[in-house]
C-alpha atoms as a PDB file:
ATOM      1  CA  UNK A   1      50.434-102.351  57.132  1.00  0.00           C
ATOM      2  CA  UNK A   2      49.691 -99.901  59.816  1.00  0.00           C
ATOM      3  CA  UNK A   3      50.049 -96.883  57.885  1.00  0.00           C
ATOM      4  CA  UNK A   4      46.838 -98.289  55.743  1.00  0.00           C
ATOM      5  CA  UNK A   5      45.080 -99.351  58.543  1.00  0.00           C
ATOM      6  CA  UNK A   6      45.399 -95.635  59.423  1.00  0.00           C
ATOM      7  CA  UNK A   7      44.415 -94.823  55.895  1.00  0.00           C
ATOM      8  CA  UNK A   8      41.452 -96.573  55.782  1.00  0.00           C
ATOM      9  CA  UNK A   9      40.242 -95.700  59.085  1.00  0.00           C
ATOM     10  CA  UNK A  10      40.691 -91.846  58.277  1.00  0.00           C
ATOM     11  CA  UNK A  11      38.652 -92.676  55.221  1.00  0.00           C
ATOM     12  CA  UNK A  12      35.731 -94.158  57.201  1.00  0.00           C
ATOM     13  CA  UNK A  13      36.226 -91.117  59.405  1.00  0.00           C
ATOM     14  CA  UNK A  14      35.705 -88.994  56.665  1.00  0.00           C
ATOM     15  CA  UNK A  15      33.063 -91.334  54.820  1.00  0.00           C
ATOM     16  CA  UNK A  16      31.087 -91.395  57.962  1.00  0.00           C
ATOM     17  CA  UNK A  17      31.503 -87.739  58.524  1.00  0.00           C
ATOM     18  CA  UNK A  18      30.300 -86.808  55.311  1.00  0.00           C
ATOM     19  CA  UNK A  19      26.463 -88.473  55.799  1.00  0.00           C
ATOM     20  CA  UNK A  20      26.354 -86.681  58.798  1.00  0.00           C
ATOM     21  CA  UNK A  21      27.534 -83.331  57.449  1.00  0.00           C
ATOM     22  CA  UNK A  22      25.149 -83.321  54.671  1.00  0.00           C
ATOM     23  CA  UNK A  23      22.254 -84.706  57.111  1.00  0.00           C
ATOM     24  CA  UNK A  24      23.111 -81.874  59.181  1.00  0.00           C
ATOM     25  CA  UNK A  25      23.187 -79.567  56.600  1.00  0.00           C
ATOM     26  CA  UNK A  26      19.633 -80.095  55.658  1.00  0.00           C
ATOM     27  CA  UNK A  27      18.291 -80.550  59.194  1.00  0.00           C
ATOM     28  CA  UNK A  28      20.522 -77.284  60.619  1.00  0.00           C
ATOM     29  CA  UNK A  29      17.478 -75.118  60.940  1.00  0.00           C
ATOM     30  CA  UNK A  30      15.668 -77.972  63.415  1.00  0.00           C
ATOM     31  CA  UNK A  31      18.741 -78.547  65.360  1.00  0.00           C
ATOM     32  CA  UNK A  32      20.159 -75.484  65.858  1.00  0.00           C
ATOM     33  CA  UNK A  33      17.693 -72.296  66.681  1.00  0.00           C
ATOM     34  CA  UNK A  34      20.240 -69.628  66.103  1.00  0.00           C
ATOM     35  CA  UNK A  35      20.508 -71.249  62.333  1.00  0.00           C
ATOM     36  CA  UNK A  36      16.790 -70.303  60.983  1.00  0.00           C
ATOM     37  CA  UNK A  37      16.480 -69.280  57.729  1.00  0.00           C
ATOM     38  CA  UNK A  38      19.905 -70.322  57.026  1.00  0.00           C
ATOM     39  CA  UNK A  39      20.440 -69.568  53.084  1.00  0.00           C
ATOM     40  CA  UNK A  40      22.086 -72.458  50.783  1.00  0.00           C
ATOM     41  CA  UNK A  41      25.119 -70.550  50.763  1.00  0.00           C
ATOM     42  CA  UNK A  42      25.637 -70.806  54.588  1.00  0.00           C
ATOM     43  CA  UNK A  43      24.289 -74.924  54.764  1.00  0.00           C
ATOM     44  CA  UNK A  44      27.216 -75.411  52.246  1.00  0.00           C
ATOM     45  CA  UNK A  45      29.987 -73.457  54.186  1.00  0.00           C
ATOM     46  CA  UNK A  46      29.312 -75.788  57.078  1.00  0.00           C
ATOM     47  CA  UNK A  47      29.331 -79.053  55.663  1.00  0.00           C
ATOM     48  CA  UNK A  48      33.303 -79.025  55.975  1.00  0.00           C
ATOM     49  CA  UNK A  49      33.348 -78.620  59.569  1.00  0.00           C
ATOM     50  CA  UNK A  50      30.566 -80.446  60.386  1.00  0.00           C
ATOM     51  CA  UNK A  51      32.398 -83.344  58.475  1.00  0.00           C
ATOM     52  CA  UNK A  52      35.602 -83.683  60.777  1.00  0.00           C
ATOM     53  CA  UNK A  53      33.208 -82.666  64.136  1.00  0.00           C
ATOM     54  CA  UNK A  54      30.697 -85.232  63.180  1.00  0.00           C
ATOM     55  CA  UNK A  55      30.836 -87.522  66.073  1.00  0.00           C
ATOM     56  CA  UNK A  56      29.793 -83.830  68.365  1.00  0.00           C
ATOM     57  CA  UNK A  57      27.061 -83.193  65.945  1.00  0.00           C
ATOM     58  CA  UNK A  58      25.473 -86.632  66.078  1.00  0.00           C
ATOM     59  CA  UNK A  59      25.395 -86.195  69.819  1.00  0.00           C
ATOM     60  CA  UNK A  60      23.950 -83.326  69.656  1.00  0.00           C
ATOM     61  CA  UNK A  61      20.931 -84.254  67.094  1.00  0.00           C
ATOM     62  CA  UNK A  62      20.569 -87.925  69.290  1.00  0.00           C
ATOM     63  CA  UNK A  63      19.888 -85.376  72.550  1.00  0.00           C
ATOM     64  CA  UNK A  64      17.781 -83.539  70.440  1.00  0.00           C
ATOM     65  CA  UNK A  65      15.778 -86.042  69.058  1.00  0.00           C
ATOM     66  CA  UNK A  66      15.134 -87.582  72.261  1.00  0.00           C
ATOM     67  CA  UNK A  67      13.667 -84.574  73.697  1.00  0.00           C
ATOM     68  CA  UNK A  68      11.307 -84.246  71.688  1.00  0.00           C
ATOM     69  CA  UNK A  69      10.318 -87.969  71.694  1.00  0.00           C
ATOM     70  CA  UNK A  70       9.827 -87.399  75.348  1.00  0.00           C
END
């Protein structure tokens, strides 16, 4: 029982991780300045990473985004 609840929660992790990795990958160039002109090539490598450090990269794009609402 508790090794699927730990399943299923890495699952979600990942699920959840992999919305914001691809979101990210398409927005990159807005949220991160260094990124311009990123090629498809390079938005691809990162969707890995960005998948496991998704809860740092939706910080990131929530302080963005209310920045520039301000």
């Amino acid at each position: 029982m508790t090794a699927d609840l730990i399943v299923h929660l890495g699952g979600a992790y990942l699920a959840i991780g992999l919305a914001c990795a691809l979101c990210f990958a398409a927005l990159v160039q807005r949220l991160e300045p260094s990124a311009r002109g990123a090629s498809l090539l390079f938005r691809l490598m990162i969707v890995p990473a960005a998948a496991l450090l998704w809860p740092l990269i939706a910080t990131r794009a929530l302080r963005a985004w209310r920045r520039s609402a301000a």
